[in-house]
N, C-alpha and C. Protein backbone atom coordinates (compact mmCIF):
# COMPACT_ATOMS: atom_id res chain seq x y z
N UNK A 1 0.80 -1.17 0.00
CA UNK A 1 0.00 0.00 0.00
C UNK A 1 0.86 1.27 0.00
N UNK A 2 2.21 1.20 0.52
CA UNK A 2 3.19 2.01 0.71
C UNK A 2 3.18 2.40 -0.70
N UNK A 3 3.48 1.65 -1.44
CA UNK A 3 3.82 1.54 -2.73
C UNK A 3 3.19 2.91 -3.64
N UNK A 4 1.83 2.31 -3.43
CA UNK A 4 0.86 3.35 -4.08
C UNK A 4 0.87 4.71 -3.69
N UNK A 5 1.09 5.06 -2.42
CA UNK A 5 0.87 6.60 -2.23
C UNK A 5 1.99 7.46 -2.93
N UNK A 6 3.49 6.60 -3.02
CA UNK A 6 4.20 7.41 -3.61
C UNK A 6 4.06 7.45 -5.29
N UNK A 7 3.50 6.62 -5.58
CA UNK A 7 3.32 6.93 -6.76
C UNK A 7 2.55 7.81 -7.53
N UNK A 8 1.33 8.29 -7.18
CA UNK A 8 0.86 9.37 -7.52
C UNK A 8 1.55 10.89 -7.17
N UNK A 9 2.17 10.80 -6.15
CA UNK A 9 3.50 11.92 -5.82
C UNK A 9 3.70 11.94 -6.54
N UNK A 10 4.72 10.92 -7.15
CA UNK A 10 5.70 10.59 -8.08
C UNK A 10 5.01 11.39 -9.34
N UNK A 11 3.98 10.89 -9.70
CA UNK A 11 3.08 11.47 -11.16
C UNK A 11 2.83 13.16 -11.12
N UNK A 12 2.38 13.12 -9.57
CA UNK A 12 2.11 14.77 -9.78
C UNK A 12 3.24 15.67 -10.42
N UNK A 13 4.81 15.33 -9.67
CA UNK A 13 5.43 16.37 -9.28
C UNK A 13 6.18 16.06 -10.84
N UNK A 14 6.52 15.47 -11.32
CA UNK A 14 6.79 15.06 -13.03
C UNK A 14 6.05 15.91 -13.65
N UNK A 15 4.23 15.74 -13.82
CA UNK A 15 3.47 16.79 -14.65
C UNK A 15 3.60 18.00 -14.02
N UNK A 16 3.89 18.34 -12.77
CA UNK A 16 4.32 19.89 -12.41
C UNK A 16 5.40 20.50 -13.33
N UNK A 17 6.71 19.79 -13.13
CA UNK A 17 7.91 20.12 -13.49
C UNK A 17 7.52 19.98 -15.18
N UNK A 18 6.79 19.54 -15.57
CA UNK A 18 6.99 18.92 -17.38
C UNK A 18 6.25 20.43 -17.79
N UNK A 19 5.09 21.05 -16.66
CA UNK A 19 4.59 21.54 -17.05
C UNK A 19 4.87 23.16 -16.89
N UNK A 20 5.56 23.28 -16.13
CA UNK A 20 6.29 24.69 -15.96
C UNK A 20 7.71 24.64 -16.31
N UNK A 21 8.51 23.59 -16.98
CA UNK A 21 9.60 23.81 -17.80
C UNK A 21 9.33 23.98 -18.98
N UNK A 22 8.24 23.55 -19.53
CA UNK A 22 8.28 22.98 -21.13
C UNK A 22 7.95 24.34 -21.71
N UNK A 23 7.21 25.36 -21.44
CA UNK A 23 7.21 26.62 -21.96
C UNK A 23 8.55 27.32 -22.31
N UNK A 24 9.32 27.37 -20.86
CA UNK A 24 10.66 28.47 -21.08
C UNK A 24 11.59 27.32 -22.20
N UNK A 25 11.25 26.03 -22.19
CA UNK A 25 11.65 25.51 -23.29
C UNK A 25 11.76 25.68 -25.10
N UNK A 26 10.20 25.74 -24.92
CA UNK A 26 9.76 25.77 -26.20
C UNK A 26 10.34 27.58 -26.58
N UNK A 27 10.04 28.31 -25.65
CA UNK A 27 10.21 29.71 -25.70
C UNK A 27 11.47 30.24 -26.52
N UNK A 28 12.39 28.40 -25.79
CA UNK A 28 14.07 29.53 -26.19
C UNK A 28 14.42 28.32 -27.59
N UNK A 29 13.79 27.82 -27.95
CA UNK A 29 13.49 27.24 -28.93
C UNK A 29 12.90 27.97 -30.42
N UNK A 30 12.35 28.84 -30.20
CA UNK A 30 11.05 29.98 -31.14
C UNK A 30 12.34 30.27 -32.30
N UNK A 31 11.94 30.31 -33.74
CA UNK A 31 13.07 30.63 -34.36
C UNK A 31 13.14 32.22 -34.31
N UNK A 32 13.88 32.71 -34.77
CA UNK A 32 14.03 34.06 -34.74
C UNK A 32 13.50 34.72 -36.06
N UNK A 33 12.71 35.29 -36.23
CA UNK A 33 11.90 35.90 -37.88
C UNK A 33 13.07 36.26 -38.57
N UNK A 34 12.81 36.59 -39.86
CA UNK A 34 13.61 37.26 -40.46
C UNK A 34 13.63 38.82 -40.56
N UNK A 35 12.55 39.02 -40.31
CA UNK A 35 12.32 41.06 -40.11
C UNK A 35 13.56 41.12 -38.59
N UNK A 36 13.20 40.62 -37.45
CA UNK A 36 14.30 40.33 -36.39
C UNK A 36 15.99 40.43 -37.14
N UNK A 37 16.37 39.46 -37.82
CA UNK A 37 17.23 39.57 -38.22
C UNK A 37 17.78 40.51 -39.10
N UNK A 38 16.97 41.18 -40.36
CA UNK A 38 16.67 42.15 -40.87
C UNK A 38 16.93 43.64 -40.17
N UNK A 39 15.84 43.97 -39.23
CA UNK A 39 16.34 45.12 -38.53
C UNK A 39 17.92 45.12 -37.86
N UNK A 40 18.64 44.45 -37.52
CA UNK A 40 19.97 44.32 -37.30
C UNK A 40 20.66 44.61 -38.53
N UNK A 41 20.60 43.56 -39.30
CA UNK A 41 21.41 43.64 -40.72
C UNK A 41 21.56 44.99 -41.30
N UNK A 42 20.26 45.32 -41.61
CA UNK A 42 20.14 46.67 -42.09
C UNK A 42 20.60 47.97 -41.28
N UNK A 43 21.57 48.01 -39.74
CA UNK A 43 21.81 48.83 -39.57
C UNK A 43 23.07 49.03 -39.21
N UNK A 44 23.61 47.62 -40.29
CA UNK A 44 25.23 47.09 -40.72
C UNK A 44 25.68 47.20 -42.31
N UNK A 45 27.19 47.43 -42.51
CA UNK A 45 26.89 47.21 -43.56
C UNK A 45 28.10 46.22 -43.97
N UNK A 46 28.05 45.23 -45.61
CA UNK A 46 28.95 44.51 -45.52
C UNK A 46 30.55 45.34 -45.59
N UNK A 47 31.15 44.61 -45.09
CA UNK A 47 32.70 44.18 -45.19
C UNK A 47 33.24 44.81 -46.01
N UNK A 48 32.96 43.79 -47.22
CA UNK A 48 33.35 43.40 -48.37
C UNK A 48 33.09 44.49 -49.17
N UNK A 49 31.61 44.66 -49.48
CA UNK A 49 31.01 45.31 -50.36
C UNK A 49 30.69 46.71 -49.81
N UNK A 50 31.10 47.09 -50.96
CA UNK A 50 31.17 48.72 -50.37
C UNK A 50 29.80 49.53 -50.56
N UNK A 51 29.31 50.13 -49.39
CA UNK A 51 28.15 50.90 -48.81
C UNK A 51 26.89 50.20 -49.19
N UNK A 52 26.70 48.52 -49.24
CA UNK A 52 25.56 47.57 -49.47
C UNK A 52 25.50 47.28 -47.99
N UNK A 53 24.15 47.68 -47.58
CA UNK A 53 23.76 47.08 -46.40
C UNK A 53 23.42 45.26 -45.92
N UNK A 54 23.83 45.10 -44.83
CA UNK A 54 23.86 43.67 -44.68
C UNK A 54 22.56 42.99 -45.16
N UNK A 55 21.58 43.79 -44.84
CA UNK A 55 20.30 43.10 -45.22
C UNK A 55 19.84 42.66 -46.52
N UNK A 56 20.71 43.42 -47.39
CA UNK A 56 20.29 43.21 -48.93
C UNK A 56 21.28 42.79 -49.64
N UNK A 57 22.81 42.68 -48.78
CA UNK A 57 23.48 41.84 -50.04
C UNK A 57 23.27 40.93 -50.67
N UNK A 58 23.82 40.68 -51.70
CA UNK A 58 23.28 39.40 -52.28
C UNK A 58 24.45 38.31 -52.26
N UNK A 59 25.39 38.21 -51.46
CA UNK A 59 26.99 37.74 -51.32
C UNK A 59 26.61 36.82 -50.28
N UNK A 60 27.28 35.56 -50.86
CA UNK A 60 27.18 34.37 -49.38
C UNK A 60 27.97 34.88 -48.23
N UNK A 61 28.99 35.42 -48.10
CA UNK A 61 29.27 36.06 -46.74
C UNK A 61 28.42 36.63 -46.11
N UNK A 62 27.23 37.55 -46.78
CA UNK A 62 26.50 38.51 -45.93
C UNK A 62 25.29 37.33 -45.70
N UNK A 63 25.16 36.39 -46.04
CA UNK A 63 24.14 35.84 -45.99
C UNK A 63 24.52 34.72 -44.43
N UNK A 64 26.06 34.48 -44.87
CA UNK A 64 26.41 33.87 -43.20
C UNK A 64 26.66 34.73 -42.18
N UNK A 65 26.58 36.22 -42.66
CA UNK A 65 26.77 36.88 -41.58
C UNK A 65 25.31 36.94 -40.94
N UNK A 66 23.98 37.12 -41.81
CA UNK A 66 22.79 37.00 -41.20
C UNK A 66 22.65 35.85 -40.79
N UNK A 67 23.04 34.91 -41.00
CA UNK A 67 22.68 33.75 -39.99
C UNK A 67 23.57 33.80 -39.21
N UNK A 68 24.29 34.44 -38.89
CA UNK A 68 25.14 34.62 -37.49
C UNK A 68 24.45 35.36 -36.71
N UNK A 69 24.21 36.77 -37.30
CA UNK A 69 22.92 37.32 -36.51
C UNK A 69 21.92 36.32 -35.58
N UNK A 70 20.91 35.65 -36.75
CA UNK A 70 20.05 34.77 -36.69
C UNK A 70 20.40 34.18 -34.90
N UNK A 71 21.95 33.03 -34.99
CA UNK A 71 22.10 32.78 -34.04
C UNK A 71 22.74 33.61 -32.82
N UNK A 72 23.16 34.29 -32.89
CA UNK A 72 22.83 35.64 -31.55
C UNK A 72 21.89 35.59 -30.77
N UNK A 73 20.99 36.07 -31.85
CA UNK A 73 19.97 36.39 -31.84
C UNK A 73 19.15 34.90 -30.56
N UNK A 74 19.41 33.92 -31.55
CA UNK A 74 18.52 32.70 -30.38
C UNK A 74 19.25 32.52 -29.62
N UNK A 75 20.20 32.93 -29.35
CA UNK A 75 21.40 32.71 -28.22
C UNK A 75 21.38 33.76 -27.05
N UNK A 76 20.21 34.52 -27.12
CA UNK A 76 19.89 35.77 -26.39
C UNK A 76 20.45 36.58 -26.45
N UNK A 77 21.52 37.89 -27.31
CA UNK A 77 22.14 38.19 -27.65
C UNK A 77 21.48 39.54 -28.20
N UNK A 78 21.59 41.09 -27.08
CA UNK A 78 21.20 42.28 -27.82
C UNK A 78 21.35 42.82 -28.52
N UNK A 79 20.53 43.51 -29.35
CA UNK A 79 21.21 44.06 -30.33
C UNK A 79 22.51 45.05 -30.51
N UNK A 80 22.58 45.41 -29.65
CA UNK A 80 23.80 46.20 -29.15
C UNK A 80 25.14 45.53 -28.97
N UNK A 81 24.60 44.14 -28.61
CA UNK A 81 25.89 43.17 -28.29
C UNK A 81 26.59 42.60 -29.65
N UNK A 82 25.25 42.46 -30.75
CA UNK A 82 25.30 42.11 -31.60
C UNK A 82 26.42 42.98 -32.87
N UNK A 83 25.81 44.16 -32.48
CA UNK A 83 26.85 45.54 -33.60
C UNK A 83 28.08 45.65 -33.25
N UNK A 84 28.23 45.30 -31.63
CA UNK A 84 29.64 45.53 -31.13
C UNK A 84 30.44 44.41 -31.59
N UNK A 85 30.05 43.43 -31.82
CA UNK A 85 30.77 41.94 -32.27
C UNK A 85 31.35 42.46 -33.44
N UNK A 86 30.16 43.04 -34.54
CA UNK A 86 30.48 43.00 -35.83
C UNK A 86 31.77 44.12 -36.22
N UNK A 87 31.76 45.24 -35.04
CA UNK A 87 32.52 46.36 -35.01
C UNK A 87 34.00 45.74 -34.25
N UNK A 88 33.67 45.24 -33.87
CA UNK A 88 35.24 44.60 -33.04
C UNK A 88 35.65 44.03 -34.07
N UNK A 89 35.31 43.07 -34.92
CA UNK A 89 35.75 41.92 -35.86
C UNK A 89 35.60 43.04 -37.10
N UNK A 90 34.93 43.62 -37.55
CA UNK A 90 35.48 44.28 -38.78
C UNK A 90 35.65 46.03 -39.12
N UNK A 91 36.01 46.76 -37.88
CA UNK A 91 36.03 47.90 -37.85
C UNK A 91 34.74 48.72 -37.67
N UNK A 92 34.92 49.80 -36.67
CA UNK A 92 33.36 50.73 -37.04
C UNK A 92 32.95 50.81 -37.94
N UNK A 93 33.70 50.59 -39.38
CA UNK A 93 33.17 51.44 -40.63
C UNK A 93 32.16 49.99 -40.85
N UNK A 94 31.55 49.40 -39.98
CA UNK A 94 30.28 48.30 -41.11
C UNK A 94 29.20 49.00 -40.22
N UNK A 95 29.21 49.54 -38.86
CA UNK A 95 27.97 50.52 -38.33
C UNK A 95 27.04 51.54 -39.22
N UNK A 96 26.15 51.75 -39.54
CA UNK A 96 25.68 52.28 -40.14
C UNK A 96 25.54 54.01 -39.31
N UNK A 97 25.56 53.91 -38.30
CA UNK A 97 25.72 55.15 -37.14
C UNK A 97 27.18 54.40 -36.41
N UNK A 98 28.35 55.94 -36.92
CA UNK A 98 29.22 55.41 -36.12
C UNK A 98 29.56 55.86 -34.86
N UNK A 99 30.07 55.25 -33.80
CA UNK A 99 29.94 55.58 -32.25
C UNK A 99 30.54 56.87 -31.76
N UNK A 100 30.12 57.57 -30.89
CA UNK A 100 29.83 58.53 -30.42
C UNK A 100 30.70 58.75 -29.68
N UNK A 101 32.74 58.37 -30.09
CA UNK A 101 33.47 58.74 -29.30
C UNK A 101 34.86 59.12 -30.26
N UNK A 102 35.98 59.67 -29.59
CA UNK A 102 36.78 60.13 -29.89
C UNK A 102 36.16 61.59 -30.96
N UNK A 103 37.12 61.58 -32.41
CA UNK A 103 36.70 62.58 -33.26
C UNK A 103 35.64 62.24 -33.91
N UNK A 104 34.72 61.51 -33.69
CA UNK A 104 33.51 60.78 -34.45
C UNK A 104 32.15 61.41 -33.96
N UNK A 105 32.20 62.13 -32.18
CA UNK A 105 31.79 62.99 -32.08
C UNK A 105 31.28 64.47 -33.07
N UNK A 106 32.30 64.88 -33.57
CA UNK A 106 32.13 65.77 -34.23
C UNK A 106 31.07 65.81 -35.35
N UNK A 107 30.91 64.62 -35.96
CA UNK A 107 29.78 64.20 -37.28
C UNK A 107 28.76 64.28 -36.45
N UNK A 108 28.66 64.41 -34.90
CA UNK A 108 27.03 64.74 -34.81
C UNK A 108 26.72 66.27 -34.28
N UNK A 109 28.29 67.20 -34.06
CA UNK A 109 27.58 68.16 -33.18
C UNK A 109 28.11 69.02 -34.50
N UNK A 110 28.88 69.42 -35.16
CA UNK A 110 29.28 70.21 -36.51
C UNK A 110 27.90 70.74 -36.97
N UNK A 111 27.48 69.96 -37.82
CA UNK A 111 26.17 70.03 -38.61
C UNK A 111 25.37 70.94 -38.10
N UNK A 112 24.65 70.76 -36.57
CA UNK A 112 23.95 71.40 -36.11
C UNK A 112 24.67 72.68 -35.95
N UNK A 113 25.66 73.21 -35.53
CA UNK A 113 26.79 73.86 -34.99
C UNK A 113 27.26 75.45 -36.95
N UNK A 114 26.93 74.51 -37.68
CA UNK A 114 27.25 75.14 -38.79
C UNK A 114 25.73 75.92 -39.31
N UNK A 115 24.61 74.89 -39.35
CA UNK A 115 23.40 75.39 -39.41
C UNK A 115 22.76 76.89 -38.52
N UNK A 116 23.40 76.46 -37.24
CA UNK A 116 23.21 77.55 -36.09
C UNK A 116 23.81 78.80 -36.80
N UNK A 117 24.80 78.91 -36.76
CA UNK A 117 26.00 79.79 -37.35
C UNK A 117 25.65 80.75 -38.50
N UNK A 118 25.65 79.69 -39.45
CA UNK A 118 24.89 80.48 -40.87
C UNK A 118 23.42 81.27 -40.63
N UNK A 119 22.50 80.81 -40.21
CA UNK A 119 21.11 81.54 -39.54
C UNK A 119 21.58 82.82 -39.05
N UNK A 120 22.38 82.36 -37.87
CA UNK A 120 22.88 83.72 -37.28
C UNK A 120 23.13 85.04 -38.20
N UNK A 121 24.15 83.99 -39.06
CA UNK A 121 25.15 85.10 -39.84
C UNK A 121 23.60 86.20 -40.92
N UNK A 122 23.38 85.06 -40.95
CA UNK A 122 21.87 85.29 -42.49
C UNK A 122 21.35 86.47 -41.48
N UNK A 123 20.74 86.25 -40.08
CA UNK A 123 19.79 87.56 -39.64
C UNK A 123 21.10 88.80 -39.34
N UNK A 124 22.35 88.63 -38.70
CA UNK A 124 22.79 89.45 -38.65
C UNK A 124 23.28 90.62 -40.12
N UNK A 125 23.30 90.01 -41.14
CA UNK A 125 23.44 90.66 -42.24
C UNK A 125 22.46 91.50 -42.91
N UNK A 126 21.67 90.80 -42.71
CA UNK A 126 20.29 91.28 -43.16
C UNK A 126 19.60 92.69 -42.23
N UNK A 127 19.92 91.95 -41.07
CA UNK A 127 19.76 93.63 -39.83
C UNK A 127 20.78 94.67 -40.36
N UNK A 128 21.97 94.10 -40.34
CA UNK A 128 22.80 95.21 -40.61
C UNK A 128 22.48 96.25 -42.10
N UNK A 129 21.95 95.35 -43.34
CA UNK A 129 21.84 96.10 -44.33
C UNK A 129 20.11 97.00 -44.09
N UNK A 130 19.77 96.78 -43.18
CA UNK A 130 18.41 97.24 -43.32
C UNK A 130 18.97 98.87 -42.27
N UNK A 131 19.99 98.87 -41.65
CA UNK A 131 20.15 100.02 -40.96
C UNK A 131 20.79 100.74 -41.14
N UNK A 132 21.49 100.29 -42.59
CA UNK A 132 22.34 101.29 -43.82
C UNK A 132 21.48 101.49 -44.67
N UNK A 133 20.29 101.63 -45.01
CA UNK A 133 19.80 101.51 -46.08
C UNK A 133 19.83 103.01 -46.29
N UNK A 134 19.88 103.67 -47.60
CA UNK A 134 20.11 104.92 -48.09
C UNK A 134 18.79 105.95 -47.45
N UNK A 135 18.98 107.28 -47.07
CA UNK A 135 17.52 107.58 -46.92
C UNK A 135 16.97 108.33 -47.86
N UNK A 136 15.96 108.73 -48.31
CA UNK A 136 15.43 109.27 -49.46
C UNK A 136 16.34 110.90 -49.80
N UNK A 137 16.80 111.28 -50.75
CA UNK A 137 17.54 112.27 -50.54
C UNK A 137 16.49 113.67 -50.47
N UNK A 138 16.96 114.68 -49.84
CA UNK A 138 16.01 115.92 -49.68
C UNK A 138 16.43 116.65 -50.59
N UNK A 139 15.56 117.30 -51.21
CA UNK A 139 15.50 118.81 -52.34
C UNK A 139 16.10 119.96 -51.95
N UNK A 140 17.43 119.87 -52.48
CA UNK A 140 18.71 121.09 -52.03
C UNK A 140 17.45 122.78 -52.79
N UNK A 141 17.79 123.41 -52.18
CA UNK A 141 17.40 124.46 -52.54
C UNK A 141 18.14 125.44 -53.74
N UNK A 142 17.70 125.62 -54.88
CA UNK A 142 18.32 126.13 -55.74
C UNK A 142 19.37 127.10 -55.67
N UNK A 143 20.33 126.73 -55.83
CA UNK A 143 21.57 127.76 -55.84
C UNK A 143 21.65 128.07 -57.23
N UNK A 144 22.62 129.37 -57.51
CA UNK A 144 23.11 129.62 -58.68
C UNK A 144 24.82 129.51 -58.83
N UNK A 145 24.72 129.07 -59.77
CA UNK A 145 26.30 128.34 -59.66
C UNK A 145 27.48 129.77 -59.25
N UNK A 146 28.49 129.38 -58.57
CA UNK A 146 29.23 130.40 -58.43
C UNK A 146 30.54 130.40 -59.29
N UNK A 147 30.14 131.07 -60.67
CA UNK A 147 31.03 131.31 -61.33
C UNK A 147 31.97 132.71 -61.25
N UNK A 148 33.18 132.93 -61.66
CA UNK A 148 33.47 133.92 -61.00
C UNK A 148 33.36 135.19 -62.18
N UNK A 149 33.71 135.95 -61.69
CA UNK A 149 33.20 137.10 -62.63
C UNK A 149 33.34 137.94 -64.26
N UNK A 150 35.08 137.24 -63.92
CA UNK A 150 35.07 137.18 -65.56
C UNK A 150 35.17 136.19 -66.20
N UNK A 151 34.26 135.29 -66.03
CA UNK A 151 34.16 134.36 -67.08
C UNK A 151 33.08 135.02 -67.12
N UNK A 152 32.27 135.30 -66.54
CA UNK A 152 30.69 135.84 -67.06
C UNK A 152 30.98 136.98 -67.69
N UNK A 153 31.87 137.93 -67.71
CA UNK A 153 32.29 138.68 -68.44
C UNK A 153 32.84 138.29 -69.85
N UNK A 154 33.35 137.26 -69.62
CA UNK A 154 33.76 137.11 -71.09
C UNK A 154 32.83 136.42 -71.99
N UNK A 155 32.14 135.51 -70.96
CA UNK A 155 31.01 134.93 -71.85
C UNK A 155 29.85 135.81 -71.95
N UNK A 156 29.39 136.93 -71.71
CA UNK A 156 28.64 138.00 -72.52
C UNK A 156 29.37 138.61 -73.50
N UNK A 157 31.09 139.26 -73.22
CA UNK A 157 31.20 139.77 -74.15
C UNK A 157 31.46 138.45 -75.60
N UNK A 158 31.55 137.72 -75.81
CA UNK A 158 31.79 136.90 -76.87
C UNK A 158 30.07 136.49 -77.44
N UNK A 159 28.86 136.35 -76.34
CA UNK A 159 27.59 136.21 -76.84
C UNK A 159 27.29 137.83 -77.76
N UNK A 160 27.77 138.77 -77.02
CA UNK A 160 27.80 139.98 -77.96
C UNK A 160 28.01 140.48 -79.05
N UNK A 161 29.45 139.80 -79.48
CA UNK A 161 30.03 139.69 -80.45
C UNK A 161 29.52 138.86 -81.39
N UNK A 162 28.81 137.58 -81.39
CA UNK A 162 28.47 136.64 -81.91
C UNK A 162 27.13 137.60 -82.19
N UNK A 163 26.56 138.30 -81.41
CA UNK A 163 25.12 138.98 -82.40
C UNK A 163 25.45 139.93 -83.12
N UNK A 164 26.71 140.76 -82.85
CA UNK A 164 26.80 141.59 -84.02
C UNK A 164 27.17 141.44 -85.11
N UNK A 165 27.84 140.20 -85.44
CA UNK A 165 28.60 139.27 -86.44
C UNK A 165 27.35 138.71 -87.21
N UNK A 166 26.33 138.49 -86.28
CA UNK A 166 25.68 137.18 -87.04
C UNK A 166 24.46 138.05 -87.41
């Protein structure tokens, strides 16, 4: 009779365990999609081939490199862990965004930094020519030219001469 009581123990604690392992089983089992693998790839690029992203080469290397992904990937493996592999083993230049240290910095703060700059420059120029701008000129009051006296003398006497001649 001994016999029997442990045996249904025995049965329970088997379908317990069968039944709360077999999920995280099957779980780490799940293949990994290809869009999964995809979004990685695509924010690599190959090696080999110059400025073809991993996701679309058409080269059996890039194709074992996505199934390297692939297994990362089921190997629990972040994506972050994943780019750094590919950057250790074949230089930053397969990152599609390269990292945010040493002079590499600069490709993200320049841009903004030059954009700023020029704006600036654009309103300050533009103020400045608007506060030179010419002002309408005012209506000098008629003077008479100041010629001196004998030229007006000579130029009557020669208009003089010219009427008695002519």
């Amino acid at each position: 009779m001994k016999k029997f009581i442990w045996l249904p123990a025995f049965l329970a604690a088997l379908f317990l365990l069968l039944f709360f392992v077999s999920p995280a089983a099957a779980g780490d089992g799940d293949p990994v999609s290809d869009d999964e693998v995809n979004k990685i790839a695509g924010q690599l690029y190959c090696p080999i081939c110059e400025n073809v992203p991993l996701d679309v080469c058409p080269t059996q290397a890039c194709a074992n490199w996505r199934e390297l992904i692939r297994k990362m990937l089921e190997e629990g493996k972040s994506e972050d862990e994943i780019k750094a592999y590919f950057a250790a083993q074949y230089g930053w230049s397969v990152l599609s965004m390269p990292p945010q240290e040493g002079l590499n910095w600069l490709i993200y703060v320049l841009p903004p930094l030059i954009s700023i700059g020029g704006i600036a420059f654009l309103l300050w120029t533009v103020r400045k020519s608007k506060n030179k701008r010419p002002q309408s000129p005012r209506p000098q009051p008629a003077q008479q030219p100041s010629v001196p006296d004998e030229y007006l003398s000579l130029i009557n006497r020669d208009l003089n001469d010219e009427d008695k001649n002519g």
